[in-house]
Protein backbone atom coordinates (compact mmCIF):
# COMPACT_ATOMS: atom_id res chain seq x y z
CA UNK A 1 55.08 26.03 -33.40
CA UNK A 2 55.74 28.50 -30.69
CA UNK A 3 53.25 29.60 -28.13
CA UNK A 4 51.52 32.76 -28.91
CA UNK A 5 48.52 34.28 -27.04
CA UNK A 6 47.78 36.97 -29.18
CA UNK A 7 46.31 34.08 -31.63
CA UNK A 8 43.69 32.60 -29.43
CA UNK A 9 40.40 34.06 -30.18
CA UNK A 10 37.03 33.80 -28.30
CA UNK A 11 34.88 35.40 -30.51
CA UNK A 12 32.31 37.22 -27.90
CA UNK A 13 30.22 39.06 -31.62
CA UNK A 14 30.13 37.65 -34.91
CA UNK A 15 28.65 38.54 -37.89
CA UNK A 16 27.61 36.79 -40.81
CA UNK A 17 27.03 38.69 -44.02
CA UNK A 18 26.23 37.08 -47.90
CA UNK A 19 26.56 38.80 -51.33
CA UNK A 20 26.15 37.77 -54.71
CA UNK A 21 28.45 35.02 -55.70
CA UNK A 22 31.66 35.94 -57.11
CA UNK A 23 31.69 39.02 -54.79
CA UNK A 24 35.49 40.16 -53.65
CA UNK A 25 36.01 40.10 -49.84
CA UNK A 26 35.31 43.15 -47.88
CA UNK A 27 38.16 45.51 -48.20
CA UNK A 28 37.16 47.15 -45.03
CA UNK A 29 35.65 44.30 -42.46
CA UNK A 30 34.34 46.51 -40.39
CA UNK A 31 32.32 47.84 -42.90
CA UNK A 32 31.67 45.79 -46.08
CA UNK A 33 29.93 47.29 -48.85
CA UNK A 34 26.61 47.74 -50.19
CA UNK A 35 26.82 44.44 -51.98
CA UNK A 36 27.17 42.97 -48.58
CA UNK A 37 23.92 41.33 -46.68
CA UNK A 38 24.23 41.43 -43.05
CA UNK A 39 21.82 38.67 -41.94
CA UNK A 40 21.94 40.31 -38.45
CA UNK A 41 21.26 38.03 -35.35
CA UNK A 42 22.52 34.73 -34.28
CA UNK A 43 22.29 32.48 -31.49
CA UNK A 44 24.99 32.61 -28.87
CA UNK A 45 26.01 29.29 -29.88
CA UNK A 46 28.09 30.60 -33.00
CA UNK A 47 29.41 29.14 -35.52
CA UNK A 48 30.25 25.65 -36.68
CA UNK A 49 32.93 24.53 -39.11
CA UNK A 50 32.97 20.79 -40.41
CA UNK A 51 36.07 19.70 -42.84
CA UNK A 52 35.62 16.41 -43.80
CA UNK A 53 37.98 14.71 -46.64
CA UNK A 54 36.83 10.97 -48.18
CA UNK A 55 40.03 9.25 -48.99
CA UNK A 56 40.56 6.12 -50.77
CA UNK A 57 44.12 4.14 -50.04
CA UNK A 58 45.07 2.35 -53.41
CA UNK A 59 46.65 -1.15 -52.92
CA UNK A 60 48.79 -3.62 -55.56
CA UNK A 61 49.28 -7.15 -55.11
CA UNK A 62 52.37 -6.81 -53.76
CA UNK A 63 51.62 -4.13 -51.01
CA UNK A 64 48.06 -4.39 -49.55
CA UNK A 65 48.99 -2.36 -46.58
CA UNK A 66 48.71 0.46 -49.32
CA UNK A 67 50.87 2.83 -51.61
CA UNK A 68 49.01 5.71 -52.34
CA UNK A 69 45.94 7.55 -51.34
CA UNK A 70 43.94 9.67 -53.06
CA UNK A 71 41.11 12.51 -52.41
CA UNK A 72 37.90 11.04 -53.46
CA UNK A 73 35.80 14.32 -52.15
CA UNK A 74 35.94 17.42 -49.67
CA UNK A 75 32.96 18.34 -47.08
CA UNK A 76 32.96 21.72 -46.07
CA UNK A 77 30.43 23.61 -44.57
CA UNK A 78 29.34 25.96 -41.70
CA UNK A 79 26.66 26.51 -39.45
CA UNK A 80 24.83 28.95 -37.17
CA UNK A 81 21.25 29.55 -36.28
CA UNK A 82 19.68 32.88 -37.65
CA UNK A 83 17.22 34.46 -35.18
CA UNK A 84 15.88 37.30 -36.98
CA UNK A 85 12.47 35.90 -38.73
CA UNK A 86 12.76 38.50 -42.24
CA UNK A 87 13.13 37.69 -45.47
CA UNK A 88 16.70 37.00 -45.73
CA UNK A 89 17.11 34.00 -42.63
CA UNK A 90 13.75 32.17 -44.41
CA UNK A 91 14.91 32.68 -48.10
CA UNK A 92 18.58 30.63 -46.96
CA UNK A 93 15.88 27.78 -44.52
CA UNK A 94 13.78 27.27 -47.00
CA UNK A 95 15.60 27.64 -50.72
CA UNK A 96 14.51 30.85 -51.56
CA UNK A 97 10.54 32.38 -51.00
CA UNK A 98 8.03 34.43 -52.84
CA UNK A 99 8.23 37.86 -51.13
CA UNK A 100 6.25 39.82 -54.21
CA UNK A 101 3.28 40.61 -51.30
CA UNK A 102 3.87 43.08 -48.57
CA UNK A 103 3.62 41.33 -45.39
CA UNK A 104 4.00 38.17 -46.73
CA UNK A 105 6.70 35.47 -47.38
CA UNK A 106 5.72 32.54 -49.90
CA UNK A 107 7.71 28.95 -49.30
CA UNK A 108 7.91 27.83 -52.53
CA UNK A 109 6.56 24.22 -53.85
CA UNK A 110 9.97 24.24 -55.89
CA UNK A 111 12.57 25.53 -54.05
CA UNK A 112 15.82 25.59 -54.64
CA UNK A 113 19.84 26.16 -54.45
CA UNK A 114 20.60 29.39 -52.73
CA UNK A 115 24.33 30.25 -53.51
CA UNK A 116 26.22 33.17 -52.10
CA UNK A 117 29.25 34.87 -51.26
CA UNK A 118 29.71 34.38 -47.58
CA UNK A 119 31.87 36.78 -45.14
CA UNK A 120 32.00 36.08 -41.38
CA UNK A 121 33.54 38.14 -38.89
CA UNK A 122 34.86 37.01 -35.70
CA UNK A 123 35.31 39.29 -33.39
CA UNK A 124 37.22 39.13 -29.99
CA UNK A 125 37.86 42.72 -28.76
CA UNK A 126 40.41 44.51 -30.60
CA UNK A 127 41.58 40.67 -32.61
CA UNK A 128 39.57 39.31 -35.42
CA UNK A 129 39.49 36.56 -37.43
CA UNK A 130 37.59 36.64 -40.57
CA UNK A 131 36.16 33.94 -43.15
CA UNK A 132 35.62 34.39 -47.20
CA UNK A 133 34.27 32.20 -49.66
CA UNK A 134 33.18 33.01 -53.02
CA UNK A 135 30.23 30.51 -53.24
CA UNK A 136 28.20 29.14 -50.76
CA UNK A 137 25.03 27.09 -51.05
CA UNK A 138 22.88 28.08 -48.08
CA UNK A 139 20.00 25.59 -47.04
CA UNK A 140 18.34 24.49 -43.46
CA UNK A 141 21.00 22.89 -40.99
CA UNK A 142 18.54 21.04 -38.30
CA UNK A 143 15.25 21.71 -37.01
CA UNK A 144 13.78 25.16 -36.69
CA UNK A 145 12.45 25.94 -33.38
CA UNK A 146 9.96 28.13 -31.85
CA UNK A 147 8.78 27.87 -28.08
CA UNK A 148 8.30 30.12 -24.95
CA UNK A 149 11.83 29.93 -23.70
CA UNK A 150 13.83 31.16 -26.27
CA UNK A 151 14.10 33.30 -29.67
CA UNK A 152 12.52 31.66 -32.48
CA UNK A 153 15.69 30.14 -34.58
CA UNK A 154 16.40 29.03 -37.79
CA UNK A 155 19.34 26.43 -38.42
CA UNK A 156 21.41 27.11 -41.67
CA UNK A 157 24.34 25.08 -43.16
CA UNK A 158 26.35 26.87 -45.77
CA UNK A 159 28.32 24.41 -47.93
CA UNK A 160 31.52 25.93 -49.55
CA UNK A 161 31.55 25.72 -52.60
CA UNK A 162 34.68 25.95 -56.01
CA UNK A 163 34.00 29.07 -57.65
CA UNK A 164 36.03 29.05 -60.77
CA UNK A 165 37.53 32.30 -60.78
CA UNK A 166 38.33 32.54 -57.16
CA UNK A 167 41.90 31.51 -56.24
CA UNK A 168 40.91 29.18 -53.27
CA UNK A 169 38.22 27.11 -51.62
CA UNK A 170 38.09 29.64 -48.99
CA UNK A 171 39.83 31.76 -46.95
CA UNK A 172 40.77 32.83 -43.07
CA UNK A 173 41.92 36.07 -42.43
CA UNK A 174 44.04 37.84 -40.06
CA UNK A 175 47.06 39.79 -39.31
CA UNK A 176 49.30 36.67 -38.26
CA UNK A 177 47.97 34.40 -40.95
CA UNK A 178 50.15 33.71 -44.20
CA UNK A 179 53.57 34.58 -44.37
CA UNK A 180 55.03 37.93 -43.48
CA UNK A 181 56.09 40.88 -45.76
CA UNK A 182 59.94 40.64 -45.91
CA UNK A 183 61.43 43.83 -44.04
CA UNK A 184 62.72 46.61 -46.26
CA UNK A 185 65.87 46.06 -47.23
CA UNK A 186 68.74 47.59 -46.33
CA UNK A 187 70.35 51.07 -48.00
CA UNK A 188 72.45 50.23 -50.84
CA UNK A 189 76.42 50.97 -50.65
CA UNK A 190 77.81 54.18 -50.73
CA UNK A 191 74.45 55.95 -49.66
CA UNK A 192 74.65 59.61 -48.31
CA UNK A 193 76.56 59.06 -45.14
CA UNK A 194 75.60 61.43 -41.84
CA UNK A 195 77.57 64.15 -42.24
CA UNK A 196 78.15 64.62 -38.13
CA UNK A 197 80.09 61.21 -38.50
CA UNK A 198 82.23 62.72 -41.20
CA UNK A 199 83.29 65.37 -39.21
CA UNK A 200 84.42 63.91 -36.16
CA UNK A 201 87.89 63.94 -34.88
């Protein structure tokens, strides 16, 4: 792997926007569509990603150093603390809410799963990085917090999720992810040749 700087990213804004499940990644990052949520404000802590994989090595009598291992489960999930106190950051802390009353949000005796889409942008000047996945169960990640010194926050873990339909787990995006599109190829033989070069000499 070669060194390239234009792939290290400190993302100094990020945004964090949910949809119904199922729904296709913003075509347009910059500006996702009305199906889009943006659940505006985060702390400047950012976002954590956690990939764990549970393996078990299989063993015979012969070889009980092990000859196989297999994937017994996969972990994934993200987290970043909401700031904004609206409906949307305490519907995804605390498994949904009643919000049928104006000026009022309900925590429910019963809550629970509340899956998504997820998009996530991060963005480091003019480079980006982006996340997708197509479901996403959303639920508290840690202690909430509200004191004197800081913005009142709201933990959340979102734990990817298989969505039938989609064609991966999830997905990163950016320009030098993935493999290139093969350059055009070349003229084919006995093309129009530049007539200048035909009349030379």
């Amino acid at each position: 792997m070669a060194l390239d700087d234009s792939t290290l990213v400190i993302p100094g804004v990020g945004y964090v926007f949910t949809a119904p499940t199922g729904t296709a990644r913003p075509t347009d990052p910059s500006a996702p569509d009305a199906a889009w949520t943006d659940l505006g404000h985060s702390s400047e802590d950012g976002l954590t990603v956690t990939f764990e994989i549970e393996k078990t090595v299989r063993r015979t009598w012969r070889s009980r150093a092990g000859v196989r291992e297999s994937i017994d489960e996969i972990t994934f999930t993200l987290g970043w603390t909401a700031l904004q106190v609206d409906n949307e950051a305490l519907s995804a802390y605390f498994g949904g809410g009643d919000v049928a009353a104006e000026g009022v949000f309900g925590v429910l005796k019963s809550p629970g799963a509340l899956e998504k889409a997820l998009f996530i942008r991060l963005v480091d000047g003019a480079a980006e990085v982006d996340f997708y996945a197509a479901k996403a169960s959303l639920g508290p990640g840690g202690e909430a917090t509200a004191s004197p010194e800081d913005f009142t926050g709201f933990p959340l873990q979102a734990t990817v999720l298989d969505h039938a339909s989609a064609a991966h787990l999830a997905e990163w995006l950016a320009p030098h992810l993935g493999t290139p599109a093969p350059p055009p190829p070349p003229p084919p033989a006995g093309a129009a040749v530049n007539r200048k070069d035909m009349t030379r000499g």
